[in-house]
Protein backbone atom coordinates (compact mmCIF):
# COMPACT_ATOMS: atom_id res chain seq x y z
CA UNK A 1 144.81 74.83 73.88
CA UNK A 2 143.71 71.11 73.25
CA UNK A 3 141.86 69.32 75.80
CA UNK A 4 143.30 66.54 77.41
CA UNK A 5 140.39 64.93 77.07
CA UNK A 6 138.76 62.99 74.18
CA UNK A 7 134.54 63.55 73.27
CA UNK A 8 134.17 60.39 74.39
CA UNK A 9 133.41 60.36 78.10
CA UNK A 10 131.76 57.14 79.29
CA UNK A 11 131.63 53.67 78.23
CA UNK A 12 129.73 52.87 74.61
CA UNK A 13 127.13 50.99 77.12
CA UNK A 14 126.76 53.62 79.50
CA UNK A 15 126.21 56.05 76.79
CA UNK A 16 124.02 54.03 74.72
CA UNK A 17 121.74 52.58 77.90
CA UNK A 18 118.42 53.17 77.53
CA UNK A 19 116.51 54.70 80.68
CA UNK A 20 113.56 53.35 82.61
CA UNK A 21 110.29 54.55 81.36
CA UNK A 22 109.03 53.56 84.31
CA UNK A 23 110.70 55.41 86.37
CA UNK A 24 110.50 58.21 84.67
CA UNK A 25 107.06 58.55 84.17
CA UNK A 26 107.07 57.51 87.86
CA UNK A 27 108.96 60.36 88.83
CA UNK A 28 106.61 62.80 86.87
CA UNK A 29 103.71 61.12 88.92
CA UNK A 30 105.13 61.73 92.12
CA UNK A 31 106.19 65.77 91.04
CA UNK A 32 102.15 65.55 90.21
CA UNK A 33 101.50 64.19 93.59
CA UNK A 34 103.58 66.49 95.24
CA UNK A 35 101.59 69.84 93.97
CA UNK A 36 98.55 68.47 94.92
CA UNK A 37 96.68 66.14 92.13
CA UNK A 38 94.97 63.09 92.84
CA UNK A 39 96.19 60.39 90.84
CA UNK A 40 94.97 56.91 90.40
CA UNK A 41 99.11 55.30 90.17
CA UNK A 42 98.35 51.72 88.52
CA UNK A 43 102.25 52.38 87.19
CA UNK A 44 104.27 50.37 89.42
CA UNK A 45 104.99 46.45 89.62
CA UNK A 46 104.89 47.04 93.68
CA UNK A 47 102.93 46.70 96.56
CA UNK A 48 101.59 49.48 99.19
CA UNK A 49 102.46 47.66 102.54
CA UNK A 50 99.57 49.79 103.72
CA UNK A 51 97.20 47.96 101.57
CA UNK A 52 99.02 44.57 100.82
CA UNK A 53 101.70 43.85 104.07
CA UNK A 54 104.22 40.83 104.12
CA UNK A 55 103.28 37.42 105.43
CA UNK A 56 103.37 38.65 109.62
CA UNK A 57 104.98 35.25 110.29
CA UNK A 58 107.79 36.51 107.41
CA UNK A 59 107.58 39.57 109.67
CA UNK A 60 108.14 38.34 112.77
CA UNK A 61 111.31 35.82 111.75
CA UNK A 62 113.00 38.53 110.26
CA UNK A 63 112.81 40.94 113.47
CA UNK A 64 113.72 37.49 115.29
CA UNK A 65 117.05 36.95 112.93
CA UNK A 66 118.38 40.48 113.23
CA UNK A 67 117.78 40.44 116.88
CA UNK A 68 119.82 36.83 116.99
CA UNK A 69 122.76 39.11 115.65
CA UNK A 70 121.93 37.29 112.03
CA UNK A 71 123.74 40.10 109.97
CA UNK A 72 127.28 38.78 108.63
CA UNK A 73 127.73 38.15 104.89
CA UNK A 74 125.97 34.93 103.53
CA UNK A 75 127.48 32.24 101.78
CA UNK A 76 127.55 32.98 97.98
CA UNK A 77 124.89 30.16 96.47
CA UNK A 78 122.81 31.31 99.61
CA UNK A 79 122.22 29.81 103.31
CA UNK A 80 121.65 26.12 103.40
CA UNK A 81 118.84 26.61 104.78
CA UNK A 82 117.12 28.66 102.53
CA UNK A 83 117.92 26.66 99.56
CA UNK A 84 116.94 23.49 101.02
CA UNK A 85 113.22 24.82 101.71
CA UNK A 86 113.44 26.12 98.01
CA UNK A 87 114.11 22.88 96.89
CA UNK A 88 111.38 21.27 99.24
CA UNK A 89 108.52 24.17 98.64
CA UNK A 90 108.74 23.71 94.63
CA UNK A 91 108.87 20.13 94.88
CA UNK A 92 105.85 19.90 96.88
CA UNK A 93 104.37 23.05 94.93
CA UNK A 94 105.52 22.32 91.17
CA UNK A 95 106.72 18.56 91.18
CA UNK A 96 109.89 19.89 90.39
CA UNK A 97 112.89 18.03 91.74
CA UNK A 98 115.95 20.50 92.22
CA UNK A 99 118.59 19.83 94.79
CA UNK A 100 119.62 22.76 97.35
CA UNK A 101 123.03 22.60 95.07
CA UNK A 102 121.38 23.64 91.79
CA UNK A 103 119.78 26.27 94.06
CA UNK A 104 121.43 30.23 94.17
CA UNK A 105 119.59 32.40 96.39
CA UNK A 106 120.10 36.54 95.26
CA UNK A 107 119.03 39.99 96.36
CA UNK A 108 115.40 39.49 94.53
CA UNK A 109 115.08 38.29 90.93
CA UNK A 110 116.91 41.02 88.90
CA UNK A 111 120.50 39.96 89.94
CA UNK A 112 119.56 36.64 88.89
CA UNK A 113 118.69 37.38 85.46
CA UNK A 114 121.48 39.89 84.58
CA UNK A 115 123.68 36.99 86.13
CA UNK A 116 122.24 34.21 83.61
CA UNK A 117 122.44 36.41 80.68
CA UNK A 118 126.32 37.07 81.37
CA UNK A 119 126.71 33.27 82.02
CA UNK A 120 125.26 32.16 78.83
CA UNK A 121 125.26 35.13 76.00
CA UNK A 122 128.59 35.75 74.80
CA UNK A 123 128.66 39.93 72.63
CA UNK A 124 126.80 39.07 69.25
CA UNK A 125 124.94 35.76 70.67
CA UNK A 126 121.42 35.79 69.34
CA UNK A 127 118.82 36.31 71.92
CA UNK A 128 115.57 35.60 71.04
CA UNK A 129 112.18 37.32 73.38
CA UNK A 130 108.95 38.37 72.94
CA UNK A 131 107.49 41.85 73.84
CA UNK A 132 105.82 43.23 75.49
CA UNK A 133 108.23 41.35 78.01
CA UNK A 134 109.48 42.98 81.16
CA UNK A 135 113.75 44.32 80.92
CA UNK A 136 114.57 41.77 78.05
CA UNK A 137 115.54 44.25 75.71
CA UNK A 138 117.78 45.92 78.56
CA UNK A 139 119.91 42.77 79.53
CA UNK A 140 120.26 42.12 75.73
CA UNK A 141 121.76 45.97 75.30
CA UNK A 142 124.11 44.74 78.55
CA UNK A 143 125.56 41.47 77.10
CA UNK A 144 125.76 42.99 73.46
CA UNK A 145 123.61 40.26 72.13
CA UNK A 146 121.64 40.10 69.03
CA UNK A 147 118.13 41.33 69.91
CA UNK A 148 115.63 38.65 68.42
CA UNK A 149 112.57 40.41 69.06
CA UNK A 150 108.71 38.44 68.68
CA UNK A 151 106.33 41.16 68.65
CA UNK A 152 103.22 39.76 70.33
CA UNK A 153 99.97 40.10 69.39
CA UNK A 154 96.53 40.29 71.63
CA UNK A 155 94.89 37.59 69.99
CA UNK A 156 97.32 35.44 71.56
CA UNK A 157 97.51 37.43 74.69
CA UNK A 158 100.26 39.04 74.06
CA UNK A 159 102.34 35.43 74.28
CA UNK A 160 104.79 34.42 71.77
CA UNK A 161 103.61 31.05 69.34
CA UNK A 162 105.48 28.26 68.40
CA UNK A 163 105.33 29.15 64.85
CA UNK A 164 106.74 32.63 65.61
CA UNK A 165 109.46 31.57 67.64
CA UNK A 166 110.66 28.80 66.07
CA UNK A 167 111.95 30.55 62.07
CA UNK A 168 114.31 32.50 64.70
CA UNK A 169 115.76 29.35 66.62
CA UNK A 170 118.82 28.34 64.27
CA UNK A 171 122.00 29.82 65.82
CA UNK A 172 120.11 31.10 69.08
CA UNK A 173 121.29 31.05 72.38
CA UNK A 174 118.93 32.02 74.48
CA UNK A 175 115.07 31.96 74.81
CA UNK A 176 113.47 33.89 77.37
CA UNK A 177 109.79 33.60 78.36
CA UNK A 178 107.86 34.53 81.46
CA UNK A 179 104.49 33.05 82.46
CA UNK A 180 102.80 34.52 84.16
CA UNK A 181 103.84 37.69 82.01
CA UNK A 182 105.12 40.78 82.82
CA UNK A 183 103.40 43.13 81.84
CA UNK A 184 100.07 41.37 80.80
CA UNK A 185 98.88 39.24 83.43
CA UNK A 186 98.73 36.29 80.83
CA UNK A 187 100.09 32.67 81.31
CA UNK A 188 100.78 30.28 78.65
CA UNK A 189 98.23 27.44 78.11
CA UNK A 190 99.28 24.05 77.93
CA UNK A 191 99.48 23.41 74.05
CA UNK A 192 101.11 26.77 73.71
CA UNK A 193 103.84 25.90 76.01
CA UNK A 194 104.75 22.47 74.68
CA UNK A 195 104.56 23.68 71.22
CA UNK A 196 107.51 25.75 71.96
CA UNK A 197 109.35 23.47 74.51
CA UNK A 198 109.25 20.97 71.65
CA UNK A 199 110.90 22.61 68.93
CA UNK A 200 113.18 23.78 71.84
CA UNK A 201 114.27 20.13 72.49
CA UNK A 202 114.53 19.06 68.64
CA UNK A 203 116.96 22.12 68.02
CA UNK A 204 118.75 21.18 70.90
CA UNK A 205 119.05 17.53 69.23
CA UNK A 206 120.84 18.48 66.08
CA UNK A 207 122.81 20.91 67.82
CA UNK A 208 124.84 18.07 69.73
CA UNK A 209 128.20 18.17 69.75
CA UNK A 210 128.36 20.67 67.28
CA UNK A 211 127.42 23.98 69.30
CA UNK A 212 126.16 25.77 72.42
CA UNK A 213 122.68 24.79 73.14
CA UNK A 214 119.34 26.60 72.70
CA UNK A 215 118.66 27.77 76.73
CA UNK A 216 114.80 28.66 78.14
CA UNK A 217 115.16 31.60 80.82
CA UNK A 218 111.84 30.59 82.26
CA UNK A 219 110.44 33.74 84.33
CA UNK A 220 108.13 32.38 86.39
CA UNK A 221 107.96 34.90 89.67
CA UNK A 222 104.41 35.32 89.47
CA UNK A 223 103.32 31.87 89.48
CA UNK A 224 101.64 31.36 92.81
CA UNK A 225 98.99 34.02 91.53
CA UNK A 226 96.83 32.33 89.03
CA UNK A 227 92.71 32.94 88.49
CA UNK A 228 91.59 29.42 87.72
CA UNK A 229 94.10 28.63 84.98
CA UNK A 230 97.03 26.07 85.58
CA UNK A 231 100.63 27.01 85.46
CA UNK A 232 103.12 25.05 83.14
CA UNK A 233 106.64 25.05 82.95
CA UNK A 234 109.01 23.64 80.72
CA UNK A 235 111.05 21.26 82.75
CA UNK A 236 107.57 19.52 83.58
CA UNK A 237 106.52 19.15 79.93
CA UNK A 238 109.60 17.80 78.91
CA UNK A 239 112.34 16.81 81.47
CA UNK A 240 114.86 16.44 79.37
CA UNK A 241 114.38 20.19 79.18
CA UNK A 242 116.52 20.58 82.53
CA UNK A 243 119.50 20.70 81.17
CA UNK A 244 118.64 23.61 78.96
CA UNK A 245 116.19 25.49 81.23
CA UNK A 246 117.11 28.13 84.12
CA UNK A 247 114.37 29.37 86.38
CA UNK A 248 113.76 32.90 87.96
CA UNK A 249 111.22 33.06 91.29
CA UNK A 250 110.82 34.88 94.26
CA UNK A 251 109.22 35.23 97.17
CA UNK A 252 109.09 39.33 95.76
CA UNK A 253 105.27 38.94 94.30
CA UNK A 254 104.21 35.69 95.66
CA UNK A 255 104.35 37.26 99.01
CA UNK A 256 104.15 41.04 98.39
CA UNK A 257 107.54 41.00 99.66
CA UNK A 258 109.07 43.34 96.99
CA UNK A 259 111.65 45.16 99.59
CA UNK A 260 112.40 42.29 101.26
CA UNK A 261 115.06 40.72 98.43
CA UNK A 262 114.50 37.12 98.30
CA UNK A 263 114.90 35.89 95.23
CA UNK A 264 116.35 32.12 93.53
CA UNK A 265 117.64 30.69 90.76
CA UNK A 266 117.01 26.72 89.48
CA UNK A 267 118.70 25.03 86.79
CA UNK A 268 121.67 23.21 85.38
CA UNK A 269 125.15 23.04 88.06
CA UNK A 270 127.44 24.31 85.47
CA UNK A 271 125.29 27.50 84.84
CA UNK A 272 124.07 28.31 88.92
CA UNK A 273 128.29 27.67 90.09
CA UNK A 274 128.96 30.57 87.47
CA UNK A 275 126.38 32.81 88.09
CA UNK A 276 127.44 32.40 91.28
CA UNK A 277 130.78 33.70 90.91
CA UNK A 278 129.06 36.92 89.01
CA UNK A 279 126.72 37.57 91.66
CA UNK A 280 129.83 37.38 94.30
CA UNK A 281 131.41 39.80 92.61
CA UNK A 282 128.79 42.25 92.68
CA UNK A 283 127.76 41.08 95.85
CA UNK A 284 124.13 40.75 95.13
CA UNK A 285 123.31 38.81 98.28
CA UNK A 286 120.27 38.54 100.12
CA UNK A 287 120.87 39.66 103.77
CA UNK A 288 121.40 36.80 105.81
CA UNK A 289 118.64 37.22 108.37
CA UNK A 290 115.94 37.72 105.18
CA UNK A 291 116.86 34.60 104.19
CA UNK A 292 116.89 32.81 107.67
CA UNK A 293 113.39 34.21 107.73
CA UNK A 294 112.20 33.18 104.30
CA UNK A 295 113.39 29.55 105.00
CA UNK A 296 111.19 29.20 108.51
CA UNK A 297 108.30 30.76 106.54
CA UNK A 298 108.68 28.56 103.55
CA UNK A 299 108.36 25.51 106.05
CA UNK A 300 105.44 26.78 107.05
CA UNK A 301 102.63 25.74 105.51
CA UNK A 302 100.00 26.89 106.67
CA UNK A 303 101.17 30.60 107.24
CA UNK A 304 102.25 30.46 103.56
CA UNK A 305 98.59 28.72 102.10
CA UNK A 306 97.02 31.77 104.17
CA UNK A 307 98.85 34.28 102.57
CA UNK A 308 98.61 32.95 99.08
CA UNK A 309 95.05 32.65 99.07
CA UNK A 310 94.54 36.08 100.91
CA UNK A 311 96.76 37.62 98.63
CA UNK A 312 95.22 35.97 95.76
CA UNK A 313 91.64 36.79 96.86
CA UNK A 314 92.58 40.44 96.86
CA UNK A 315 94.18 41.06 93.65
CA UNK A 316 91.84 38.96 91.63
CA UNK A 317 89.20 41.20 93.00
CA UNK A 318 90.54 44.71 91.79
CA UNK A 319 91.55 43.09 88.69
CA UNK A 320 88.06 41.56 88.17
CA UNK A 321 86.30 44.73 88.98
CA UNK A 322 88.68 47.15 86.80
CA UNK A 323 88.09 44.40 84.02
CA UNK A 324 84.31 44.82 84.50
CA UNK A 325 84.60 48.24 85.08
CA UNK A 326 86.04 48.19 81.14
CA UNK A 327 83.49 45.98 80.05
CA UNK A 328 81.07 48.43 80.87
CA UNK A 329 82.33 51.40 78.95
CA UNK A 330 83.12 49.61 75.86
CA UNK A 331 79.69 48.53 75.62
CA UNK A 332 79.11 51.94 76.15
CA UNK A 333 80.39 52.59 72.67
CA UNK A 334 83.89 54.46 74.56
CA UNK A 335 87.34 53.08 72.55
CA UNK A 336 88.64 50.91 75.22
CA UNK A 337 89.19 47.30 75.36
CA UNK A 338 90.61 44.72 78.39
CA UNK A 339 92.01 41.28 78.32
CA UNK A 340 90.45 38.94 81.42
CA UNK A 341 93.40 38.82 83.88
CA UNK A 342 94.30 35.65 84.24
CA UNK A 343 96.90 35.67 86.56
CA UNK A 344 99.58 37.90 88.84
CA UNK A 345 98.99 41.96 89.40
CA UNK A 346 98.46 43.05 86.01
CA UNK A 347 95.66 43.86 83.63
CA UNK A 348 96.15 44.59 79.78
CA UNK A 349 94.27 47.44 78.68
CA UNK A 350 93.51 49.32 75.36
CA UNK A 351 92.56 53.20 74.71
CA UNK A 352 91.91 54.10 70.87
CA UNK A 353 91.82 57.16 70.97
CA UNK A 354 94.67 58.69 68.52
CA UNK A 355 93.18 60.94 66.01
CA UNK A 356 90.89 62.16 68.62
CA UNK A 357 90.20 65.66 69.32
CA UNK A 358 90.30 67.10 72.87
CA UNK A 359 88.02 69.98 74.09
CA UNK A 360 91.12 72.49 73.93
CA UNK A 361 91.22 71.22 69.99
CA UNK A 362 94.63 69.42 70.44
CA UNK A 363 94.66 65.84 68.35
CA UNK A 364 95.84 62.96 70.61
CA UNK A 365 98.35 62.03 67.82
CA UNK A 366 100.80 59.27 69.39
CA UNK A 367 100.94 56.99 72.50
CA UNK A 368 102.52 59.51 74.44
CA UNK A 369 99.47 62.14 73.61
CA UNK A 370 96.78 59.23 75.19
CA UNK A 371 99.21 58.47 78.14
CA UNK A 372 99.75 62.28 78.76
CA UNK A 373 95.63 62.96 78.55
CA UNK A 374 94.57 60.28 80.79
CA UNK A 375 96.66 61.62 83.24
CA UNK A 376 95.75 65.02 83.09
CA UNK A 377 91.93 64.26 82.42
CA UNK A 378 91.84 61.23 84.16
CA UNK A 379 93.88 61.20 86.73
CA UNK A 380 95.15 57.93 85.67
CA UNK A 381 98.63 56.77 85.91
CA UNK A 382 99.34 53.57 83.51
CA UNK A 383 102.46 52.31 81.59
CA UNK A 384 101.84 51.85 78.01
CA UNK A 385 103.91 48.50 76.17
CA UNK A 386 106.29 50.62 74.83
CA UNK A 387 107.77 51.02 77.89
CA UNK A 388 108.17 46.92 77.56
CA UNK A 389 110.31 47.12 74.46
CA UNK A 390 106.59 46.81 72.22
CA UNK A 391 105.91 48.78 68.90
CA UNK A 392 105.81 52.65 70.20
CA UNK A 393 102.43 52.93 68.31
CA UNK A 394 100.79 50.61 70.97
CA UNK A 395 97.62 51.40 71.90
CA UNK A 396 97.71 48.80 74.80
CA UNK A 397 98.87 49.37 78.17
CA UNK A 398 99.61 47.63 82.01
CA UNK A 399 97.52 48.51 84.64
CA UNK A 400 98.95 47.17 88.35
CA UNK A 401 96.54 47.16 91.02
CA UNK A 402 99.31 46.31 93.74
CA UNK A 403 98.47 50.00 95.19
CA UNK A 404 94.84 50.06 94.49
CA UNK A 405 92.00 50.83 97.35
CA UNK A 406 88.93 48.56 96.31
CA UNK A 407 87.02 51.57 97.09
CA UNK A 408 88.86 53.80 94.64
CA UNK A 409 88.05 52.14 91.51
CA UNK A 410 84.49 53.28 91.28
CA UNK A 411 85.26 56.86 91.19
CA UNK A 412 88.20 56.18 89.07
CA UNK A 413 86.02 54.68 86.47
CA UNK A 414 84.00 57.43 86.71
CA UNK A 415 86.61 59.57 86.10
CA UNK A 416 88.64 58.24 83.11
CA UNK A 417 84.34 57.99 81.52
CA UNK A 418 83.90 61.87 81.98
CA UNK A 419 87.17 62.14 80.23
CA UNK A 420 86.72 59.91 77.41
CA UNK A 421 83.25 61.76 76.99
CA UNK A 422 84.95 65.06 76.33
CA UNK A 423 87.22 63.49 72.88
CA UNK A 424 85.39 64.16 70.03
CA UNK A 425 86.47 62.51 66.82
């Protein structure tokens, strides 16, 4: 008897979606947990509330809002409030002027993004980003655009260049960037930036009247947490840039506020009212008394300058130490190398070590081979750049210290040096 049904079960995107590495090696971490091991987790973008809590004046307004009965639906561009302390925290922050109406407040940043890449990528619109670059290649795969992919290198760390981006502008519709960057704790110097932003305003010049413009996606959640290097954005290089350039930020990493869903949009009216219709459909809202809360914090400045440089303090000191940490056993003659963190949770680390024999005689032929033997000899948990869309050869990796103990990363050194002792070439 013939079935009724056809081989094809799901939809060509559902059946052609690639799953989160991440998560995945995430969930082999916790298994590992779960029987017993000890592992070092630098795997996840996230914060242990343990180690690294919310703001307690965040804290207390949202226990105040939900005991005020704060818990109908909010409006659909996000509470008035809210948006108008946006617009007044960046302006006093960034110089940036943006009215509460350009403004859309979602659950976190990820709504946001997806919602800007369905209201300006049509299926077969090139998209041009660099990688390593956090979900780009995913919300390419979900619009059915053109993947324009820079591959990075770490002499420029890890950030795309003018005169790599610029052969792949012509017939582009969208340019995403993220400084600080996901995954590499990097930020984009001055002349780096401007370089690009340029070229990004002269395409959008002889484009006029003729065809959709040239857009920046500007990424920019982690901006608040920078180790003595400035942060630039496009719109403040070159102004005229506003009409092309839509911002993603968040109180998620600024303010180790990860569960808490905060997150806003900035840019152009015509692009925030449509992604604003998207984002009501889903209904990928912010709860209304998270948002009441994030507004009275926002206006305070103090609580929020405490937090910032706490917070700061803190992360730049596990990254710093790890970093040293690094230092140390490359000068050692061991085949690993670090970039300086310069900014957010992040540090970018290198093991060379394919080709090299373990004490069980197994060659450590691929990435997966070094990520597998670090956490069994190590104990340590990282996520390599291929999980980032990068070359699957990489030998670089992220390492996220938003669950790291200070007083772990001694021993953890120690460890990951007795294991790079036993490879023998």
């Amino acid at each position: 008897m013939q079935s009724e049904f056809t081989n094809k079960r799901l939809s060509t995107l559902a059946e052609t979606l690639i799953p989160s590495e991440i998560i995945k090696l995430g969930n082999e971490i916790s298994e590992r947990v779960r029987q017993g091991q000890k592992i070092f987790n630098f795997t996840i973008g996230d914060f242990d509330p343990q180690i690294f809590p919310i703001p307690q004046v965040l804290e207390d307004e949202i226990i105040k809002a939900y005991k005020a009965h704060r818990t109908n639906y909010p409006p659909a561009n996000g509470m008035a409030e809210l948006r108008n302390a946006v617009s007044a925290f960046i302006k006093d922050r960034l110089e940036l002027d943006y009215s509460p109406n350009n403004i859309l407040i979602s659950g976190g940043g990820r709504p946001l993004i997806y919602a800007a890449y369905r209201t300006i990528c049509d299926k077969g619109d090139k998209i041009i980003y660099p990688v390593p670059s956090w979900n780009n290649n995913h919300y390419t795969h979900f619009v059915e655009g053109e993947h324009i992919c820079i591959e990075t290198k770490a002499e420029n760390n890890f950030l795309p260049t003018a005169e790599e981006l610029i052969p792949q502008f012509s017939d582009a519709t969208l340019l995403a960037l993220c400084s600080p960057l996901n995954p590499t704790g990097t930020l984009f110097a001055k002349d780096q930036l401007d370089a690009i932003c340029k070229a990004v305003v002269e395409e959008n010049e002889k484009r006029k009247g003729r065809k959709k413009p040239l857009f920046i996606l500007y990424d920019h959640i982690y901006w608040t947490l920078t180790y003595g290097e400035n942060h630039y954005n496009p719109v403040s290089l070159y102004p005229e840039l506003k009409d092309y350039t839509l911002f993603i930020d968040g109180i998620s990493k600024s303010f180790s506020a990860t569960g808490v869903r905060v997150g806003w949009a900035m840019g152009p009216s015509d692009i925030i009212d449509k992604m604003k219709g998207i984002l009501g459909h889903i209904g990928a809202w912010s709860p209304m008394a998270e948002q009441i809360a994030t507004a009275a914090f926002l206006n305070n400045r103090e609580a929020v300058d405490e937090h910032l440089s706490s917070l700061g303090k803190a992360l730049h000191t596990r990254l710093h130490n790890i970093y040293q940490g690094f230092m140390r056993l490359k000068q050692a003659g061991y085949p690993v190398d670090a970039i300086e963190p310069k900014a957010s949770m992040y540090l970018t680390i290198r093991f060379k070590l394919k080709g090299l024999r373990t004490a069980d005689g197994k060659i450590l032929d691929s990435t997966e081979d070094m990520t597998a033997y670090l956490l069994d000899k190590a104990s340590l948990a990282i996520v390599p750049f291929a999980a980032f869309g990068a070359d699957k050869t990489s030998e670089w990796y992220r390492l996220s210290v938003g669950t790291c103990k200070v007083e772990e990363i001694e021993g953890m050194l120690e460890g990951l040096e007795k294991a790079l002792k036993e490879l023998k070439s």
